[in-house]
Protein backbone atom coordinates (compact mmCIF):
# COMPACT_ATOMS: atom_id res chain seq x y z
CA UNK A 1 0.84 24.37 12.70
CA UNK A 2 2.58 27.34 10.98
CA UNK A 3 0.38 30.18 10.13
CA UNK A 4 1.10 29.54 6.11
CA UNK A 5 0.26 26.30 6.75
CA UNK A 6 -3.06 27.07 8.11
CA UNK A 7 -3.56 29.59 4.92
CA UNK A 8 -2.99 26.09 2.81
CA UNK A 9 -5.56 24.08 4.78
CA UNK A 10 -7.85 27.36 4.35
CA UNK A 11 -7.92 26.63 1.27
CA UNK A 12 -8.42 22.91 0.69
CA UNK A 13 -11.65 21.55 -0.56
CA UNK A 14 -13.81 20.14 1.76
CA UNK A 15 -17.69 18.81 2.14
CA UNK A 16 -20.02 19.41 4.96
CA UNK A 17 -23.42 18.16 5.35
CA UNK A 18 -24.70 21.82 5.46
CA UNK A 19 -24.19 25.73 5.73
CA UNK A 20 -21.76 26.18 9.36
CA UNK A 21 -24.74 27.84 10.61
CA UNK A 22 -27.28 25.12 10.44
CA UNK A 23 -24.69 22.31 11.95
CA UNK A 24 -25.01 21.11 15.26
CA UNK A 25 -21.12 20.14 15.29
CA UNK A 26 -18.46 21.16 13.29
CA UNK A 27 -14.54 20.70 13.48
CA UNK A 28 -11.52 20.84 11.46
CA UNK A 29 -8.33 19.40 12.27
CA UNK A 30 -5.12 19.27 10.01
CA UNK A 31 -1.26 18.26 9.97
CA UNK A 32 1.38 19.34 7.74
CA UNK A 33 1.96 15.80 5.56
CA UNK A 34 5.89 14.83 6.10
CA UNK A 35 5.22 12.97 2.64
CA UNK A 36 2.55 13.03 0.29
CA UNK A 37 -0.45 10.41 0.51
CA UNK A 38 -4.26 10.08 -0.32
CA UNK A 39 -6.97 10.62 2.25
CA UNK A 40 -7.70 6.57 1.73
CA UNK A 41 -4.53 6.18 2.69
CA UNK A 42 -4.50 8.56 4.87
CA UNK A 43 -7.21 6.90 6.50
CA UNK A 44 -5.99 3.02 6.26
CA UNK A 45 -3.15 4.09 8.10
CA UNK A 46 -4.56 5.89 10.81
CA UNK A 47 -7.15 2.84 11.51
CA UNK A 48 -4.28 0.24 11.28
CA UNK A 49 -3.16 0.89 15.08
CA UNK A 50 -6.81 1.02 16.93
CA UNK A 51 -6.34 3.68 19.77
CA UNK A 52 -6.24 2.48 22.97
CA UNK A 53 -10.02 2.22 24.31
CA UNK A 54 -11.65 2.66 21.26
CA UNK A 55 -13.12 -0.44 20.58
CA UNK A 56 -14.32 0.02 23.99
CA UNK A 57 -16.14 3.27 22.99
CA UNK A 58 -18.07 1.59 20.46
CA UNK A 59 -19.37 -1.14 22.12
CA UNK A 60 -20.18 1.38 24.69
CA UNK A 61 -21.87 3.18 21.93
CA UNK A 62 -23.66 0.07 20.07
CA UNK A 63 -24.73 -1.37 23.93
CA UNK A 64 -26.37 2.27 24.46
CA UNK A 65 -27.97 3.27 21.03
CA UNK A 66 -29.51 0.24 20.47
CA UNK A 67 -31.80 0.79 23.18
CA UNK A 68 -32.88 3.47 21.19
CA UNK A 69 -33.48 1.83 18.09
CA UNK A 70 -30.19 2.90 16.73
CA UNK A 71 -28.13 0.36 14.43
CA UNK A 72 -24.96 -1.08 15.87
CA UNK A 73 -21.60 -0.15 13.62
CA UNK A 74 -19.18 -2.08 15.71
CA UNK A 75 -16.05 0.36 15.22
CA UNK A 76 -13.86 0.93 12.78
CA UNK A 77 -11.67 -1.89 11.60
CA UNK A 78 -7.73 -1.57 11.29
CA UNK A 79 -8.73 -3.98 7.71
CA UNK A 80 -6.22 -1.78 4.99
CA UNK A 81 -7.96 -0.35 1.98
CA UNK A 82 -6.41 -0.15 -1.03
CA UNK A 83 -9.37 0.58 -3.31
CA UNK A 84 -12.65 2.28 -2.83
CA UNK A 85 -15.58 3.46 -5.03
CA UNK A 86 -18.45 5.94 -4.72
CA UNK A 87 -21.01 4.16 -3.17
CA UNK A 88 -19.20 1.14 -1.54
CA UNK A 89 -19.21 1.24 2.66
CA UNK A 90 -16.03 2.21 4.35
CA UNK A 91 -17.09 0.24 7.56
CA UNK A 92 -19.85 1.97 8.55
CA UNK A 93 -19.57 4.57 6.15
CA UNK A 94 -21.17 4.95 3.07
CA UNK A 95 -18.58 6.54 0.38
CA UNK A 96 -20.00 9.74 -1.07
CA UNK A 97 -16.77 11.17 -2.60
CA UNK A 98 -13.53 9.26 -3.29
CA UNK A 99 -10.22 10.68 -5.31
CA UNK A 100 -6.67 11.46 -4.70
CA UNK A 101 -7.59 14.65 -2.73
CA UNK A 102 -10.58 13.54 -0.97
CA UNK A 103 -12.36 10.94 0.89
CA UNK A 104 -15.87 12.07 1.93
CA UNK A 105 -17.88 9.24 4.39
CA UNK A 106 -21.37 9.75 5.68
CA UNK A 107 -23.61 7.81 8.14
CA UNK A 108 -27.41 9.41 8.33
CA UNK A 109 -30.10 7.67 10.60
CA UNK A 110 -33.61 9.01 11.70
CA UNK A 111 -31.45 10.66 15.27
CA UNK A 112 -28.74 12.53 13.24
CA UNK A 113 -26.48 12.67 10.11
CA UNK A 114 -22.69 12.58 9.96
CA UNK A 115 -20.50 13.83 7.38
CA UNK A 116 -16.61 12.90 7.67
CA UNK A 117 -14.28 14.55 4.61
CA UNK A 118 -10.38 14.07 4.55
CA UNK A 119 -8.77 16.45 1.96
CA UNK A 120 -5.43 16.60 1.29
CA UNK A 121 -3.80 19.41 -0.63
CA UNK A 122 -0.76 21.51 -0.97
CA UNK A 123 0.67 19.26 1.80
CA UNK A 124 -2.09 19.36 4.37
CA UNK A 125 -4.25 16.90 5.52
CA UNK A 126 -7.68 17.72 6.71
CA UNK A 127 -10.30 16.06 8.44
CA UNK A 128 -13.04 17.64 8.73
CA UNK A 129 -16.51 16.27 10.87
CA UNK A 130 -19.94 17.52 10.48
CA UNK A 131 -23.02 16.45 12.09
CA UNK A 132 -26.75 17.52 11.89
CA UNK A 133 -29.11 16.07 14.52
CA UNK A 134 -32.58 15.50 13.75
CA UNK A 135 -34.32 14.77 17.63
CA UNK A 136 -33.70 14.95 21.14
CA UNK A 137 -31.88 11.54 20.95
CA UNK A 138 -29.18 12.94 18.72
CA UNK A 139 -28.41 16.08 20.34
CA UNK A 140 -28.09 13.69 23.75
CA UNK A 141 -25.56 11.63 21.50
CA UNK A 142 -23.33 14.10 20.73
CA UNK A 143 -22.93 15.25 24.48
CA UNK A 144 -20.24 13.23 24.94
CA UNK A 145 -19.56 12.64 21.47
CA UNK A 146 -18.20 16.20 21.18
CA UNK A 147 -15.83 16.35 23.06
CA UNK A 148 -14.40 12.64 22.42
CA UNK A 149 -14.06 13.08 18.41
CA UNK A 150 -12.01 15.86 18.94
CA UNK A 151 -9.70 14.46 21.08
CA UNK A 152 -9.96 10.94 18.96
CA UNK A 153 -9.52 12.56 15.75
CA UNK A 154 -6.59 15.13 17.23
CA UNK A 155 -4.76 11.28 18.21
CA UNK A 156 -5.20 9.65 15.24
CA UNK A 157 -3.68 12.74 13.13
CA UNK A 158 -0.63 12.82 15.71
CA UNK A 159 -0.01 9.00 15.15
CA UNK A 160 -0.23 9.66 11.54
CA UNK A 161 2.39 12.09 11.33
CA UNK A 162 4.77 9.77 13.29
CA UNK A 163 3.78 6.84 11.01
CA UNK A 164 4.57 8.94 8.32
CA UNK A 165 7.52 10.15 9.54
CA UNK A 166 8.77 6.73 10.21
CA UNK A 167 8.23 5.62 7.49
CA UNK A 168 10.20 8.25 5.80
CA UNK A 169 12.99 7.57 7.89
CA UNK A 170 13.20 4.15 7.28
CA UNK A 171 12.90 4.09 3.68
């Protein structure tokens, strides 16, 4: 990304669950938009096209955390939304925040809470993940969690962007 463009993202509003400081994971990711869209949309589209192995993952997930008491979510599903309020459930998600420059999702459990806000302004699209764990359970979780949102959420924004562009091309 350009350095201007990173000035822009700087500057979009986003939500996390807490101060940086007090998080126990934190990361921002963003792509210059080739057209203009809403973080719902933004977010429809990059769940139409599971990536590959991810429904994998979160059986993987569910088979594991259930053994410690921890609800299944079965995935995300590639289902489009169109509409969503504050309040309603995104999947697993419960909406917190919802208009044309921001979608804010959050899942909080007795082992950890997740925060997950995509912002769009001045052209950027931002998605930003924040997680506080509450017990030994959760900070085992995000072990490999870490490492496999980034690289998740850093494919998802890539596949966006060619969607988009795509899309732009054709129409």
């Amino acid at each position: 990304m350009a350095p201007n463009s990173l000035a822009r993202a700087a500057t979009a509003r986003i939500q996390i669950l807490a101060p940086a400081a007090e998080l126990d994971f934190l990361d921002t990711q963003s792509i210059v938009l080739p057209a203009q869209i809403t973080p719902l949309e933004a977010w429809t589209l990059m769940h139409a096209r599971p990536l590959p192995g991810l429904k994998l993952a979160f059986k993987l997930r569910d088979a594991i955390s259930a053994c410690f008491g921890v609800k299944r979510i079965g995935g995300i599903s590639s289902k489009p939304h169109t509409d969503v309020q504050t309040g309603d459930k995104l999947d697993f998600f419960l909406v917190e925040a919802v208009s044309d420059t921001l979608l804010t999702l959050t899942v909080r459990d007795r082992h950890l809470d997740v925060m997950t806000c995509l912002s769009s302004s001045n052209g950027i699209l931002s998605v930003t993940s924040s997680v506080k764990t509450h017990n030994l359970f959760g900070r085992a979780y995000m072990i490999p969690v870490r490492p496999a949102h980034k690289l998740i959420v850093a494919m998802s924004l890539k596949r966006l962007r060619q969607a988009l562009e795509q899309r732009s091309a054709t129409g």
